[in-house]
Protein backbone atom coordinates (compact mmCIF):
# COMPACT_ATOMS: atom_id res chain seq x y z
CA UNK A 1 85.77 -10.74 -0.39
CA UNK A 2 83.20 -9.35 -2.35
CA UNK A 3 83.18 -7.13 -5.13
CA UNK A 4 80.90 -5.18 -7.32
CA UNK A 5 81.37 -4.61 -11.62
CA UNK A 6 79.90 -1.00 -10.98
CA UNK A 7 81.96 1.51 -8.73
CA UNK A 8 78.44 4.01 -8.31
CA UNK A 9 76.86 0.68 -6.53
CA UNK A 10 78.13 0.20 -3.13
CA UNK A 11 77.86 -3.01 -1.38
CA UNK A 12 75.69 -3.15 1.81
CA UNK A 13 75.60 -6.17 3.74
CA UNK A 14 72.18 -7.71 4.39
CA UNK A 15 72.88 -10.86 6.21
CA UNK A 16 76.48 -12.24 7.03
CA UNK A 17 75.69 -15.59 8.37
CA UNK A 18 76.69 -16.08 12.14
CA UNK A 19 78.61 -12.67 12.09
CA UNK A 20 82.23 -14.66 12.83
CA UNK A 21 83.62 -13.37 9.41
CA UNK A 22 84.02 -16.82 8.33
CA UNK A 23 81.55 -18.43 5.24
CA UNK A 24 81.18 -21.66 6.60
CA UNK A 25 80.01 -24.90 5.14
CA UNK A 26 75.78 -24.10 4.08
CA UNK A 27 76.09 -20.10 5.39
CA UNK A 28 74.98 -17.52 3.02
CA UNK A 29 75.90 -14.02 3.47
CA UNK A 30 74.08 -11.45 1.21
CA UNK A 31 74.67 -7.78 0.22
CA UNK A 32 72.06 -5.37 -1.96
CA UNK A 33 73.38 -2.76 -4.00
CA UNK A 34 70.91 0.09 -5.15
CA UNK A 35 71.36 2.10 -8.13
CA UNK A 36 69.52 3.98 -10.60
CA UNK A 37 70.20 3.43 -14.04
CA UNK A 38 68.59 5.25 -17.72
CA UNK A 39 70.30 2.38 -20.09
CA UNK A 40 70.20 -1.24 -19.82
CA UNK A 41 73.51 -2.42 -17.67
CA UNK A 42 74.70 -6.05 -16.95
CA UNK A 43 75.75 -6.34 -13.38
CA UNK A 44 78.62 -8.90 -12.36
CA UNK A 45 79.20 -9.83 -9.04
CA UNK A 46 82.55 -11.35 -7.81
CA UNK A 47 83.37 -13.32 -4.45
CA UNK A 48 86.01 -14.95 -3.29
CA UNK A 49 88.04 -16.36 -0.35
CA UNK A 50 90.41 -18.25 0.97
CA UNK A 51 90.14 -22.00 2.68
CA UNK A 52 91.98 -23.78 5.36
CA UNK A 53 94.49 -24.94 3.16
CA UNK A 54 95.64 -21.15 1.28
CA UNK A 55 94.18 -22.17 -1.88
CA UNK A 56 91.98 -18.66 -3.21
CA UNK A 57 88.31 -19.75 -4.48
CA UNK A 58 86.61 -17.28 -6.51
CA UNK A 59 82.91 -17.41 -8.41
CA UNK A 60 81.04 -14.56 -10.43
CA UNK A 61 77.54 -14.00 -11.32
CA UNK A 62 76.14 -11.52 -13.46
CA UNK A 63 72.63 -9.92 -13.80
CA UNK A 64 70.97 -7.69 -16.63
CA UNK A 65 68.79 -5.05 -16.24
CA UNK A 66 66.51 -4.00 -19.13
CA UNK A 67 65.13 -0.19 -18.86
CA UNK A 68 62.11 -0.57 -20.59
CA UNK A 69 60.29 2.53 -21.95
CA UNK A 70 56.11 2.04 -23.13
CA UNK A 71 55.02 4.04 -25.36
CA UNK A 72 51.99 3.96 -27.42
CA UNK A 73 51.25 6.58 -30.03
CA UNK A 74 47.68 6.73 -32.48
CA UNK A 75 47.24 8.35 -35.17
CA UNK A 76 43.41 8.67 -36.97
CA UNK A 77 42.63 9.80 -40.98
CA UNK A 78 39.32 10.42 -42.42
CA UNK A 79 38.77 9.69 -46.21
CA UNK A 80 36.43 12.36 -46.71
CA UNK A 81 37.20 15.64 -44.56
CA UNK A 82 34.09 17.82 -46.23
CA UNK A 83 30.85 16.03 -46.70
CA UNK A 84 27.59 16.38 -47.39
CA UNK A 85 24.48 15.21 -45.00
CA UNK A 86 23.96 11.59 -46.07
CA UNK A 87 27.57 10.80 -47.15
CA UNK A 88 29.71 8.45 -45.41
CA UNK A 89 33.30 8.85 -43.55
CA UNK A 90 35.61 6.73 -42.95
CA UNK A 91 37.81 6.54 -40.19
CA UNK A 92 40.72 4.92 -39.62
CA UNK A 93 43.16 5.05 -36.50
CA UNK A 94 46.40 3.36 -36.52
CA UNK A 95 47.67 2.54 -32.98
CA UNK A 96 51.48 1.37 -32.71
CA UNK A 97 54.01 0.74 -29.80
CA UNK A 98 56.53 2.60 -30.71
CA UNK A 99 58.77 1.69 -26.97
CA UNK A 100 60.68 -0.87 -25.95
CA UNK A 101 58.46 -3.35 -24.01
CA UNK A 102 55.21 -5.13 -24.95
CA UNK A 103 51.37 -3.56 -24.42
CA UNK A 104 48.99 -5.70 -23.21
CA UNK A 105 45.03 -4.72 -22.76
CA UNK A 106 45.63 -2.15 -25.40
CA UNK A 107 41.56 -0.39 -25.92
CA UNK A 108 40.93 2.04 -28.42
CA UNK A 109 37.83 4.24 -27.97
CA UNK A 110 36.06 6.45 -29.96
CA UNK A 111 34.75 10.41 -28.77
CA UNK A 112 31.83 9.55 -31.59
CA UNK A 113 29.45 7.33 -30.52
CA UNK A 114 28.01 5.93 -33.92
CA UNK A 115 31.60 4.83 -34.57
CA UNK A 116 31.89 1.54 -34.33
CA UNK A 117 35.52 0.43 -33.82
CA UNK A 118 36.28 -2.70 -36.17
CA UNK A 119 38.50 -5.56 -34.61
CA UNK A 120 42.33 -4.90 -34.74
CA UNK A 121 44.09 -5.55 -38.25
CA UNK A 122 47.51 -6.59 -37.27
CA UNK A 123 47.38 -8.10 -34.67
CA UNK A 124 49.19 -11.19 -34.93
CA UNK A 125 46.96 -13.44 -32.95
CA UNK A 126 48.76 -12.83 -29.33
CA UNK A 127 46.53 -9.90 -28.24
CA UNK A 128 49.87 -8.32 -27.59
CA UNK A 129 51.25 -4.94 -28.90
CA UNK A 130 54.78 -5.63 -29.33
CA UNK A 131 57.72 -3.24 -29.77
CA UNK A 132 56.90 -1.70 -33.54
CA UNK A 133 53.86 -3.56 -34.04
CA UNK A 134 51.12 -1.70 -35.42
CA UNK A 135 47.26 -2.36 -35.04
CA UNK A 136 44.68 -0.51 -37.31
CA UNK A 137 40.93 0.34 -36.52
CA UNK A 138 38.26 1.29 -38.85
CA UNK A 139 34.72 2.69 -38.37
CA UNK A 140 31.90 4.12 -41.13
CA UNK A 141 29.92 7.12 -39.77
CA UNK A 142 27.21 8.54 -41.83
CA UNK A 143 26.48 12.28 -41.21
């Protein structure tokens, strides 16, 4: 017998070895259960049966699923929002994964060409944008 920890997931048979109802010695029989889930859920599988002999042999495996949820979220600031032709702004843009699961390849562009994007200040040497880790870019344009 098998059983499932989650009553919404119902078994389905994939394979059941030679189809005589009997696990024998090396046969693998295998069911998939399908279900949708919005919060992280540990799974636990149960099997048993019985052997020549009436003695009951049971095993259980378990399985977690992590929802993960990205998200990114920038923010930019100016130190000077009037100027004067000549002057100098600064620009800074603070980008920060505010989800649950590691960014990787994060790029940060600029709609103003003569802003030169510095390298990332806070990155902590992976090149990774981990879960509440923020990164902060800096440019001078003079106007």
């Amino acid at each position: 017998m098998v059983e499932e920890s989650i009553p919404e997931c119902t078994l389905t048979p994939i394979s059941l070895g030679d189809g005589d109802a009997i696990l024998g010695p090396g046969e693998r029989w295998t069911y998939s259960c399908s279900l949708t889930v919005s919060a992280d859920v540990a799974n636990t599988a149960n099997a048993s049966g019985v052997d020549l002999k009436g003695k009951t042999w049971t095993d259980t495996a378990t399985e977690t699923v992590q929802v993960v949820r990205p998200h990114i979220r920038i923010r930019k600031s100016v130190d000077k929002p009037y100027i004067y032709p000549g002057e100098t702004a600064n620009f800074t843009m603070i980008v920060k994964n505010i989800g649950n699961d590691p960014l990787r390849n994060v790029v940060v562009t600029d709609s103003m060409p003569q802003c030169k994007l510095s390298a990332p200040v806070g990155d902590n040497g992976d090149g990774i944008l981990s879960p509440d880790e923020e990164w902060t870019y800096s440019c001078a344009v003079v106007f």
